[in-house]
N, C-alpha and C. Protein backbone atom coordinates (compact mmCIF):
# COMPACT_ATOMS: atom_id res chain seq x y z
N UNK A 1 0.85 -1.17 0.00
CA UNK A 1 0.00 0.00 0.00
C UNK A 1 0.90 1.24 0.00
N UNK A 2 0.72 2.31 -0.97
CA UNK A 2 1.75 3.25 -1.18
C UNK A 2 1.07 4.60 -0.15
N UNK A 3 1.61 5.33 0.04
CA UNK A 3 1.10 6.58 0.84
C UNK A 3 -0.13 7.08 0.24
N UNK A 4 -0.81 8.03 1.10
CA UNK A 4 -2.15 8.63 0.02
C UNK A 4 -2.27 9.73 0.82
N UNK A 5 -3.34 10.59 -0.11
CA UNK A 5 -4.07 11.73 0.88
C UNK A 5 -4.65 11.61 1.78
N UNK A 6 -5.07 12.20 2.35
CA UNK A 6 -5.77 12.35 3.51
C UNK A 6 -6.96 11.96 3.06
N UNK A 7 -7.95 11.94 1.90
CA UNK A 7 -9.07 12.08 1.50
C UNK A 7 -8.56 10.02 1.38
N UNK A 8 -7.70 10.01 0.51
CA UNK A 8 -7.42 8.28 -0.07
C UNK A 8 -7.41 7.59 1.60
N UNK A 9 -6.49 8.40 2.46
CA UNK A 9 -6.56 7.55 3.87
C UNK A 9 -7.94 7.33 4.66
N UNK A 10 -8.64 8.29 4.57
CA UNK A 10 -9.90 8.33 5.07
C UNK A 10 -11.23 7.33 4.54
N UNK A 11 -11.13 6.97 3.57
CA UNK A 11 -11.81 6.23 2.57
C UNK A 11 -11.75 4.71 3.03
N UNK A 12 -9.91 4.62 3.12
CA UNK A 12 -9.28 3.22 3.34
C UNK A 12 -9.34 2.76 4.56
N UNK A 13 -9.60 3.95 5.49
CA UNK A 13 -9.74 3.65 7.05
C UNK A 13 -11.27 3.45 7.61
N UNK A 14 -11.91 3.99 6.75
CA UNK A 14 -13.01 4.39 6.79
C UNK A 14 -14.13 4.97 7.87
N UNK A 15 -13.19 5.89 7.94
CA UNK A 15 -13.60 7.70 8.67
C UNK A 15 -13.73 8.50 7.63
N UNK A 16 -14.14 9.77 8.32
CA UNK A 16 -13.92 10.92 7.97
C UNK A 16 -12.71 11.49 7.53
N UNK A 17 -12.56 12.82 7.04
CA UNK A 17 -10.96 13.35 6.73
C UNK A 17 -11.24 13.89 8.22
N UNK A 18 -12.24 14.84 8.45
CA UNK A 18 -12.29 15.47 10.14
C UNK A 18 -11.54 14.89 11.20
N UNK A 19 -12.34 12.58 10.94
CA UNK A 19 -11.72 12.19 12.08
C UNK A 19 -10.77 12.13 12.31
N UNK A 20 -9.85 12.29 11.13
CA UNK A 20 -8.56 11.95 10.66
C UNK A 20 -7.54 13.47 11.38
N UNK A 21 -7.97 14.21 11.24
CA UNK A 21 -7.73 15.48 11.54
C UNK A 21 -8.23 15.70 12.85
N UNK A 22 -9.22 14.89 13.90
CA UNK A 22 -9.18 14.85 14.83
C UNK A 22 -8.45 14.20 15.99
N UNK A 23 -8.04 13.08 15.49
CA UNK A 23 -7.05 11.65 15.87
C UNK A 23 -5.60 12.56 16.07
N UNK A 24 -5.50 13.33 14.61
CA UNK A 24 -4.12 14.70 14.81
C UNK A 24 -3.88 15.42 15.69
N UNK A 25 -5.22 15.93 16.52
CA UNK A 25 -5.69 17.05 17.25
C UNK A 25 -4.88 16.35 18.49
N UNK A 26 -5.68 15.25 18.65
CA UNK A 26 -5.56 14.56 20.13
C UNK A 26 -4.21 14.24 20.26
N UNK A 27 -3.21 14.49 19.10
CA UNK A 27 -1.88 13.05 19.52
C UNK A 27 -2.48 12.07 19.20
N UNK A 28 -3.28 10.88 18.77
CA UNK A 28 -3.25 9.76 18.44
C UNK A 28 -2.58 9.13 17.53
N UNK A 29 -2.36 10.46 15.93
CA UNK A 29 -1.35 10.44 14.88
C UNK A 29 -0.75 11.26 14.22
N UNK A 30 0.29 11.14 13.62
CA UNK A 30 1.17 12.22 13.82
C UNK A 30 0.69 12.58 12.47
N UNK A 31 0.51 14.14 12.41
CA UNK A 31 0.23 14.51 11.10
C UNK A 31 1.43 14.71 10.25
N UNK A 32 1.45 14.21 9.08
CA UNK A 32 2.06 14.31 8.30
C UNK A 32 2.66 15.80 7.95
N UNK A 33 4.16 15.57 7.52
CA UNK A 33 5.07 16.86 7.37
C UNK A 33 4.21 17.05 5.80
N UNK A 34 4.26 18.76 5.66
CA UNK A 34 4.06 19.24 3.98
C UNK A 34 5.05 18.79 3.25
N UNK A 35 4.93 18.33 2.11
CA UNK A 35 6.07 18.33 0.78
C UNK A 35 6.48 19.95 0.33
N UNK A 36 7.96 19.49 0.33
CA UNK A 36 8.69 21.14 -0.34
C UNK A 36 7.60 21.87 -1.42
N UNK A 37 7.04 22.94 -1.82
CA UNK A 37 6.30 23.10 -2.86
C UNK A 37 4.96 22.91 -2.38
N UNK A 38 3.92 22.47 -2.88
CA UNK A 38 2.92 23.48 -3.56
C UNK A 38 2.20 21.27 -3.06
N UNK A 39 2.69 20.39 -2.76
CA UNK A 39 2.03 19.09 -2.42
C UNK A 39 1.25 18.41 -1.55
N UNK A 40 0.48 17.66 -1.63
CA UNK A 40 -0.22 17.11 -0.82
C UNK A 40 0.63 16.44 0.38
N UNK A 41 -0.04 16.59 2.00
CA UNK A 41 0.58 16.01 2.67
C UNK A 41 0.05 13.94 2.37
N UNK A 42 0.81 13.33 2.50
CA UNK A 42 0.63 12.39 2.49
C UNK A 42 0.19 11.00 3.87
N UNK A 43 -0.34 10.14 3.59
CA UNK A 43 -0.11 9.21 5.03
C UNK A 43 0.54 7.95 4.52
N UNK A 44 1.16 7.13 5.35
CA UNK A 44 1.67 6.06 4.79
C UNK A 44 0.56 5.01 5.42
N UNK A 45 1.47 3.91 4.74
CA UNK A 45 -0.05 2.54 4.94
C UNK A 45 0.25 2.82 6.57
N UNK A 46 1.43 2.74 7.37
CA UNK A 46 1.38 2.39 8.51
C UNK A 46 0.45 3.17 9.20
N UNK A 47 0.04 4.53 9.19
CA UNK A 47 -0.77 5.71 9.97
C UNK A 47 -1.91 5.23 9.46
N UNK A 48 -2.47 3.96 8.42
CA UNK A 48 -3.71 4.13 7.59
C UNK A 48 -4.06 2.31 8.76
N UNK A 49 -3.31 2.03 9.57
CA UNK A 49 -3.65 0.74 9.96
C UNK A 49 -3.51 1.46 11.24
N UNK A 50 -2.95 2.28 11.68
CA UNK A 50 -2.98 3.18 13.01
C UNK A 50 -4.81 3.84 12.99
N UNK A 51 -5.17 4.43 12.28
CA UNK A 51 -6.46 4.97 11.80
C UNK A 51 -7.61 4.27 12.33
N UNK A 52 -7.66 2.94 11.91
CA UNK A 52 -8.23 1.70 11.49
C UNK A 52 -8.08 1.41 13.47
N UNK A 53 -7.05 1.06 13.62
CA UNK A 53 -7.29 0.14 15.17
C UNK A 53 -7.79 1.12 15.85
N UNK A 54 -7.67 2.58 16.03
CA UNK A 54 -8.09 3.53 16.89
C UNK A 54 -9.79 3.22 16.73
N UNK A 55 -10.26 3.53 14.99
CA UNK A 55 -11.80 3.53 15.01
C UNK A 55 -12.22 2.13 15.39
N UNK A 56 -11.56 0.93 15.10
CA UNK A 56 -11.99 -0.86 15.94
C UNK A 56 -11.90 -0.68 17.33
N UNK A 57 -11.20 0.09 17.86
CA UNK A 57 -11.14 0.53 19.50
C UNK A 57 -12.47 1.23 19.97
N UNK A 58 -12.57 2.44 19.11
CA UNK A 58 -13.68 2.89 19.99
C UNK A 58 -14.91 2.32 19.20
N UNK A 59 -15.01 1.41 18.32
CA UNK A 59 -16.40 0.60 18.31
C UNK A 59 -16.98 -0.51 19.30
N UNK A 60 -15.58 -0.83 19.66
CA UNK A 60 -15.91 -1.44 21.29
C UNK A 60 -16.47 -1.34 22.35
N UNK A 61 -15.70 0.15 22.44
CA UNK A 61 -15.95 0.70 23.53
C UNK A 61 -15.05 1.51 24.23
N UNK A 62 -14.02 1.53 23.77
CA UNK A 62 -12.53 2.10 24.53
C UNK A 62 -12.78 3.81 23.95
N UNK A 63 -12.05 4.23 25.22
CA UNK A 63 -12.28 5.54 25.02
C UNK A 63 -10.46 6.36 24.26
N UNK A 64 -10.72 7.55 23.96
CA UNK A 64 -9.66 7.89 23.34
C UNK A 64 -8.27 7.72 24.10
N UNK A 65 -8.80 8.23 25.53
CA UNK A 65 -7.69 7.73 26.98
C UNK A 65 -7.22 6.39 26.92
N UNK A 66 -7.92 5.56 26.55
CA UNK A 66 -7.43 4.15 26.99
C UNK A 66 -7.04 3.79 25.54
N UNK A 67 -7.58 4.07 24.38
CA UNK A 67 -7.16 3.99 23.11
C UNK A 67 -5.15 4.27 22.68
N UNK A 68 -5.35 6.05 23.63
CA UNK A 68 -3.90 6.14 23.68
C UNK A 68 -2.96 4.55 25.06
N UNK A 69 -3.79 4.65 25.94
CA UNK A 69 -2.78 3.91 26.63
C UNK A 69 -2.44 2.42 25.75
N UNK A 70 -3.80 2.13 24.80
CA UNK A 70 -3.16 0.94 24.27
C UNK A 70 -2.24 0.73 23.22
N UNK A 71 -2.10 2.03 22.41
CA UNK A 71 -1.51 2.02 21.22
C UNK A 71 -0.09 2.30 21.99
N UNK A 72 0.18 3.17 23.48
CA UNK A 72 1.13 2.70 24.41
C UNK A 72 2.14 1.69 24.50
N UNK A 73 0.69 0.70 24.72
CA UNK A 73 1.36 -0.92 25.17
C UNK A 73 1.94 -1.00 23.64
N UNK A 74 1.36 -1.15 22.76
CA UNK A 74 1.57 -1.34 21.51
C UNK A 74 3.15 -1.25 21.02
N UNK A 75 3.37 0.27 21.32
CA UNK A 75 4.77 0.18 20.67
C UNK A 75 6.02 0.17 21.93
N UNK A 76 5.57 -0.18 23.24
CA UNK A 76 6.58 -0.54 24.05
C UNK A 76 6.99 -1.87 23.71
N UNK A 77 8.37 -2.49 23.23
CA UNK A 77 8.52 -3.73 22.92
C UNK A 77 9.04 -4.35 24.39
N UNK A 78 8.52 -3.91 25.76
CA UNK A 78 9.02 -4.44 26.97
C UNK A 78 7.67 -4.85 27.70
N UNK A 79 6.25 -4.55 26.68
CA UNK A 79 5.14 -4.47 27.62
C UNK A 79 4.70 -6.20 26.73
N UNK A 80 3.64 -6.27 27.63
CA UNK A 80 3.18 -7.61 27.76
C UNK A 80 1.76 -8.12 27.41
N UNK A 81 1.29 -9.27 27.28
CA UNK A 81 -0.32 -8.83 26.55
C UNK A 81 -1.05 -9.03 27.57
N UNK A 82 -0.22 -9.67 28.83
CA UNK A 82 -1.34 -9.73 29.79
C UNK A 82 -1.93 -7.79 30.50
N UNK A 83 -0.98 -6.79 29.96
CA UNK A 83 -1.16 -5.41 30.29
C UNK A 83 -2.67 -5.10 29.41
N UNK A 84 -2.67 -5.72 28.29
CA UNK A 84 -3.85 -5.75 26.93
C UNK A 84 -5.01 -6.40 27.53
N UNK A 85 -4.77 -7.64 28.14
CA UNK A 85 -5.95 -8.11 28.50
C UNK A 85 -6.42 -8.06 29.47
N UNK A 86 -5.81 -7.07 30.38
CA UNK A 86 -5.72 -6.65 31.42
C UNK A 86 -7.10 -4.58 30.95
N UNK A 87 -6.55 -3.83 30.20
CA UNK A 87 -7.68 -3.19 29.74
C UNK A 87 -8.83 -4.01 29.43
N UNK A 88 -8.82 -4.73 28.52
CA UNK A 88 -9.72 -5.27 28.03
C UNK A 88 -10.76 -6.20 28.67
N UNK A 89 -10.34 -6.43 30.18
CA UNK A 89 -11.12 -7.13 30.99
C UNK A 89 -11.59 -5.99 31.49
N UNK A 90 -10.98 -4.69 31.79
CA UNK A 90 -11.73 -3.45 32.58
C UNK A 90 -12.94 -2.72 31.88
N UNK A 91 -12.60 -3.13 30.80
CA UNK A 91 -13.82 -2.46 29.64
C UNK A 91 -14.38 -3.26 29.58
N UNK A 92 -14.44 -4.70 29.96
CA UNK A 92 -15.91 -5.31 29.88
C UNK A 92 -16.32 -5.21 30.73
N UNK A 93 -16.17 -5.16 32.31
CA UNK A 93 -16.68 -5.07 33.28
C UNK A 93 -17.44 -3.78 33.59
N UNK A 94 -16.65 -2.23 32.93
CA UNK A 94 -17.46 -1.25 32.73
C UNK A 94 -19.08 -1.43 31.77
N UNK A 95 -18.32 -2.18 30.71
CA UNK A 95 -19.51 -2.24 30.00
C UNK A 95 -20.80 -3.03 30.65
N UNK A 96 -20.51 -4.11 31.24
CA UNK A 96 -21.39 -5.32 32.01
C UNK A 96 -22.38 -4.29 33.17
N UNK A 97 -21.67 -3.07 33.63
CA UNK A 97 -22.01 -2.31 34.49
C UNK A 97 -23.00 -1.35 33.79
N UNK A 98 -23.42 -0.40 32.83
CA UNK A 98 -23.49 -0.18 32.20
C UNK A 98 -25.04 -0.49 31.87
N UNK A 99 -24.05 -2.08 31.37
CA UNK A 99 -26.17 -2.71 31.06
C UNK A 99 -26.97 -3.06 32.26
N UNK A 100 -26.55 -3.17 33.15
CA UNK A 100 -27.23 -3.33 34.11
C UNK A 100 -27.79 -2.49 34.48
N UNK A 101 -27.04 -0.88 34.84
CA UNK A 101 -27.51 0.50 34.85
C UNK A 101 -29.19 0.94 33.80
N UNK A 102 -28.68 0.22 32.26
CA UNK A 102 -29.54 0.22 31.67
C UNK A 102 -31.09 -0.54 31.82
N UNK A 103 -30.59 -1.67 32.17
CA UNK A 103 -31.68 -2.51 32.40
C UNK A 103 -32.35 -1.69 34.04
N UNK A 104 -31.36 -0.89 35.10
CA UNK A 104 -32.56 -0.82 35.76
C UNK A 104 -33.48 0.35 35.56
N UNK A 105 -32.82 1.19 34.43
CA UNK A 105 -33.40 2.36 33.50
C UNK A 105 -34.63 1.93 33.11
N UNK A 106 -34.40 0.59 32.22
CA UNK A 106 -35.75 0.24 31.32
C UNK A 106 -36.64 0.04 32.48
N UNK A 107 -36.35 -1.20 33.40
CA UNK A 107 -37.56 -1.13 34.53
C UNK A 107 -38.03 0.32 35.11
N UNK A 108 -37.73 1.30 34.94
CA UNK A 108 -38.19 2.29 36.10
C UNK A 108 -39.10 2.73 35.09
N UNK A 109 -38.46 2.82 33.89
CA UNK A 109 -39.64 3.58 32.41
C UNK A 109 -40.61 2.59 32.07
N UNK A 110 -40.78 1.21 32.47
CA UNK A 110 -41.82 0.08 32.54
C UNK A 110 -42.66 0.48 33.48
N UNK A 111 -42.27 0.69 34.82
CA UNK A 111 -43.06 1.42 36.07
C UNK A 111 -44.02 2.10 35.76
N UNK A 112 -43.05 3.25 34.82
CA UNK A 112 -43.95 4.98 34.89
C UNK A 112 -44.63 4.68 33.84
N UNK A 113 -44.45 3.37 32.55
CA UNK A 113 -45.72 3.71 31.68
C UNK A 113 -46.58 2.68 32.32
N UNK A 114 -46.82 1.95 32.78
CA UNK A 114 -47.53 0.74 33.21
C UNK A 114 -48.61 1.41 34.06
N UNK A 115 -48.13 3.05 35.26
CA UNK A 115 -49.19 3.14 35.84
C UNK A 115 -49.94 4.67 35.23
N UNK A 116 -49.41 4.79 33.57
CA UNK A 116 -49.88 5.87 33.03
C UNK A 116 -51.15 5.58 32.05
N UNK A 117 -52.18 6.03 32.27
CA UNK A 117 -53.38 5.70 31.74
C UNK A 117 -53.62 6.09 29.72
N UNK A 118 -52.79 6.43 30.00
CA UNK A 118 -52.17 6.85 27.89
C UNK A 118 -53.18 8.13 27.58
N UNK A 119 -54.19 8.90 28.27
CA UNK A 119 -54.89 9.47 27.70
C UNK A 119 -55.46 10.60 28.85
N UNK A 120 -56.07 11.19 28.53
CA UNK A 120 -56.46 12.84 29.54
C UNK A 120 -55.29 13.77 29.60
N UNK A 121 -55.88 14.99 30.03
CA UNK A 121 -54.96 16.45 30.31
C UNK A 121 -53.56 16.00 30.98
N UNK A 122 -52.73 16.51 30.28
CA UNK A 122 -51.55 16.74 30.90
C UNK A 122 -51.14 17.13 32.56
N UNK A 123 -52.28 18.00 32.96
CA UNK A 123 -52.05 18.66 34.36
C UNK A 123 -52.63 17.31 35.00
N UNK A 124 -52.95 16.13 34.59
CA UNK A 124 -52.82 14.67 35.40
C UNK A 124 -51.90 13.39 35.18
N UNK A 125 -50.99 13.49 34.33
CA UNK A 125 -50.42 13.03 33.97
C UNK A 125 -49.23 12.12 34.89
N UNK A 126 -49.50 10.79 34.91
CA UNK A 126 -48.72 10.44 36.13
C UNK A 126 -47.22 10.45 36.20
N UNK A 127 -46.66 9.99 34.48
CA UNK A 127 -45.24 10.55 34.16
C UNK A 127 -44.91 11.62 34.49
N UNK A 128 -45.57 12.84 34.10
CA UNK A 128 -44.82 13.62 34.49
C UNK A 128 -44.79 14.08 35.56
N UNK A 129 -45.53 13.89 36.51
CA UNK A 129 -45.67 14.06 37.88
C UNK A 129 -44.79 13.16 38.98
N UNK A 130 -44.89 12.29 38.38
CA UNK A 130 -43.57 11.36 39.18
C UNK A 130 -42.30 11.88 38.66
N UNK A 131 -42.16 12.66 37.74
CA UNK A 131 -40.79 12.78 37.23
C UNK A 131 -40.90 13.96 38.06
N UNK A 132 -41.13 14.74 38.15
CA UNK A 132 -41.53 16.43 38.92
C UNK A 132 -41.25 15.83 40.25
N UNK A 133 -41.69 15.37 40.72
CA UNK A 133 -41.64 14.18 42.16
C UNK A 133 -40.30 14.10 42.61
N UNK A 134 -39.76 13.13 41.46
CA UNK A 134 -38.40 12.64 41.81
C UNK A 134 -36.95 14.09 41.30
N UNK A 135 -37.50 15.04 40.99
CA UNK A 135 -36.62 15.88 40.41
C UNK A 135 -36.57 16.71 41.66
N UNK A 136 -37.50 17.21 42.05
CA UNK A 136 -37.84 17.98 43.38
C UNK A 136 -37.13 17.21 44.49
N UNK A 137 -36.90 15.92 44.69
CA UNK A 137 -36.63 15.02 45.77
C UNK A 137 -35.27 15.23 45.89
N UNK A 138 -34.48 14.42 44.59
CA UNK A 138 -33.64 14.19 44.53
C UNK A 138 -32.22 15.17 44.37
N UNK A 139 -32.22 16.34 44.88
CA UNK A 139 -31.19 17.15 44.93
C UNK A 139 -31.16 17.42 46.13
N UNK A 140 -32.23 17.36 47.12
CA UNK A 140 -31.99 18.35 48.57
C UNK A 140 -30.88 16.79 49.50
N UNK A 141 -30.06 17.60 50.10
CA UNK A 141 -29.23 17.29 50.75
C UNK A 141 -29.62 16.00 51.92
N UNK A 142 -30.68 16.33 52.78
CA UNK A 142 -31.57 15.81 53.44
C UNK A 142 -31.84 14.54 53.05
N UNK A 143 -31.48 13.24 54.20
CA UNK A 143 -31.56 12.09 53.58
C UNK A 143 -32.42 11.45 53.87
N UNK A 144 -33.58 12.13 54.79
CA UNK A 144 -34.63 11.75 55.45
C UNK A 144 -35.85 12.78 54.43
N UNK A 145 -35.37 13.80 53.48
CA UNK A 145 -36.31 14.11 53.05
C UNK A 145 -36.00 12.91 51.25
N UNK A 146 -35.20 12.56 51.17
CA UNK A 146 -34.69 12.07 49.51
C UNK A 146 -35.94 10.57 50.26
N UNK A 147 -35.98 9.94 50.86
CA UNK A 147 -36.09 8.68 51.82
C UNK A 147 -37.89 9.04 51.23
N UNK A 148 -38.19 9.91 52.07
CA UNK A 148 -39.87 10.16 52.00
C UNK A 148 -40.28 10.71 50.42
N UNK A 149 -39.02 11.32 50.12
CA UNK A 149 -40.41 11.73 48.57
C UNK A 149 -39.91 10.55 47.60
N UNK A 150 -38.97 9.30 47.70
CA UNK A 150 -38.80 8.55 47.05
C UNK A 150 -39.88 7.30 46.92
N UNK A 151 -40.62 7.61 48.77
CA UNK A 151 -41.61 6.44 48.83
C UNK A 151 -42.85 6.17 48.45
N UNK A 152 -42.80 7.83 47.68
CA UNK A 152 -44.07 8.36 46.95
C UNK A 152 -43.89 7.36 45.62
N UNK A 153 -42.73 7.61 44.88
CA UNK A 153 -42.72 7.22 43.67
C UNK A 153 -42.89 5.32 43.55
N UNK A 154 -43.34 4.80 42.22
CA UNK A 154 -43.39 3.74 42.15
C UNK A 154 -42.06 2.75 42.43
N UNK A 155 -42.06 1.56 42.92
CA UNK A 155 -40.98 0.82 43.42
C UNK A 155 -40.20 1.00 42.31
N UNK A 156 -40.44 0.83 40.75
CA UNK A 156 -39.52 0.46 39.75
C UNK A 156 -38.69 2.02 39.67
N UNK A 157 -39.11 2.98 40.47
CA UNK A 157 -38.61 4.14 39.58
C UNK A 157 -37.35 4.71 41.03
N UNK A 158 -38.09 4.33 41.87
CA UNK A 158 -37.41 4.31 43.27
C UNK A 158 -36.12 3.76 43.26
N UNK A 159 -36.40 2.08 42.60
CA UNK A 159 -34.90 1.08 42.70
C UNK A 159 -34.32 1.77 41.67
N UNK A 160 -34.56 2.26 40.21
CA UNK A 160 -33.28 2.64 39.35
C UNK A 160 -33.21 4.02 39.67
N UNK A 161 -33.86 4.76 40.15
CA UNK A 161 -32.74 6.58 40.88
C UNK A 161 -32.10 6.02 42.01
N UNK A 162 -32.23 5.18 42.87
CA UNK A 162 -31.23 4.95 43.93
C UNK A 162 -30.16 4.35 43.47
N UNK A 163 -29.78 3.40 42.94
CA UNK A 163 -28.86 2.74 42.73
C UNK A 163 -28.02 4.04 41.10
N UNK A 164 -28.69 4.79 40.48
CA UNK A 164 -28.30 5.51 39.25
C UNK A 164 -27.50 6.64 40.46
N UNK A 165 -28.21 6.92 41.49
CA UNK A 165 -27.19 8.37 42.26
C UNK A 165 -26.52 7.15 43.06
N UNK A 166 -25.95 6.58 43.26
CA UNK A 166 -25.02 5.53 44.03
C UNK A 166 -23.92 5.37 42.90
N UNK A 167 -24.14 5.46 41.53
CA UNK A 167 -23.16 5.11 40.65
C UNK A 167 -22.70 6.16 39.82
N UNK A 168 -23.02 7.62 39.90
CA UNK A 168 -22.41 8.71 39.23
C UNK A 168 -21.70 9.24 40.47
């Protein structure tokens, strides 16, 4: 694979030229020096397979932070793969965390439509009144007042805001 533009690298990596120019921004890759004259900067295949593992990284899930620490491990020839599978067990366990977070999301929005009657004026509306409920509740400091306006709300919506402010 011979060098290309930025437009040919972007195509082959298959990003954007932006992302390509964003990956630059961050340090992830080194932008290419100008040619003497009036030329296109170029990338070589190697920055075009650098490109490529960064965007297979964050389709995973890895963030640009841990993206750099792996491309890290990568070119230390003293590091080890158990350091690799060592991220890579931390990002699943974030992720495993995550869905669970999600799943107790979906139950609380199962809750609030299950005891919403789908129809009449808004000024009765039980969604949004439990949400008004738990918005009002859930900032005051007071752990005996978070306790009582939580016992208002339905169990499903109760268990995923408690455990959602336990995990931010």
């Amino acid at each position: 694979m011979r060098a290309q533009t930025i437009g040919e690298a972007a195509r082959q990596a298959g990003v954007g030229v932006e992302t390509i120019r964003f990956y630059e921004r961050r340090g992830l890759i080194e932008r290419p020096l100008k040619p003497q004259g009036s030329g296109f900067r170029t990338y070589p295949a190697e920055q075009v397979r650098r490109i490529k593992f960064i965007r297979q990284a964050q389709q995973i899930g890895f963030s640009l932070k841990e993206i750099r620490e792996l491309l890290a491990l990568r070119a230390d020839p003293k590091a080890d793969c158990s350091m690799v599978r060592q991220q890579a067990v931390g990002k699943l366990e974030e992720v495993r965390h995550k869905i669970e977070q999600l799943h107790r999301i979906g139950s609380a929005l199962e809750g609030l439509i299950a005891v919403c009657p789908g129809r009449g004026g808004l000024q009765a509306c039980s969604i949004l009144d439990t949400l008004a409920a738990s918005g009002d509740a859930l900032p005051r400091p007071d752990r005996e007042a978070r306790s009582s306006a939580r016992q208002r709300l339905p169990e499903a919506v109760r268990l995923g805001t408690r455990r959602r402010r336990k995990t931010t």
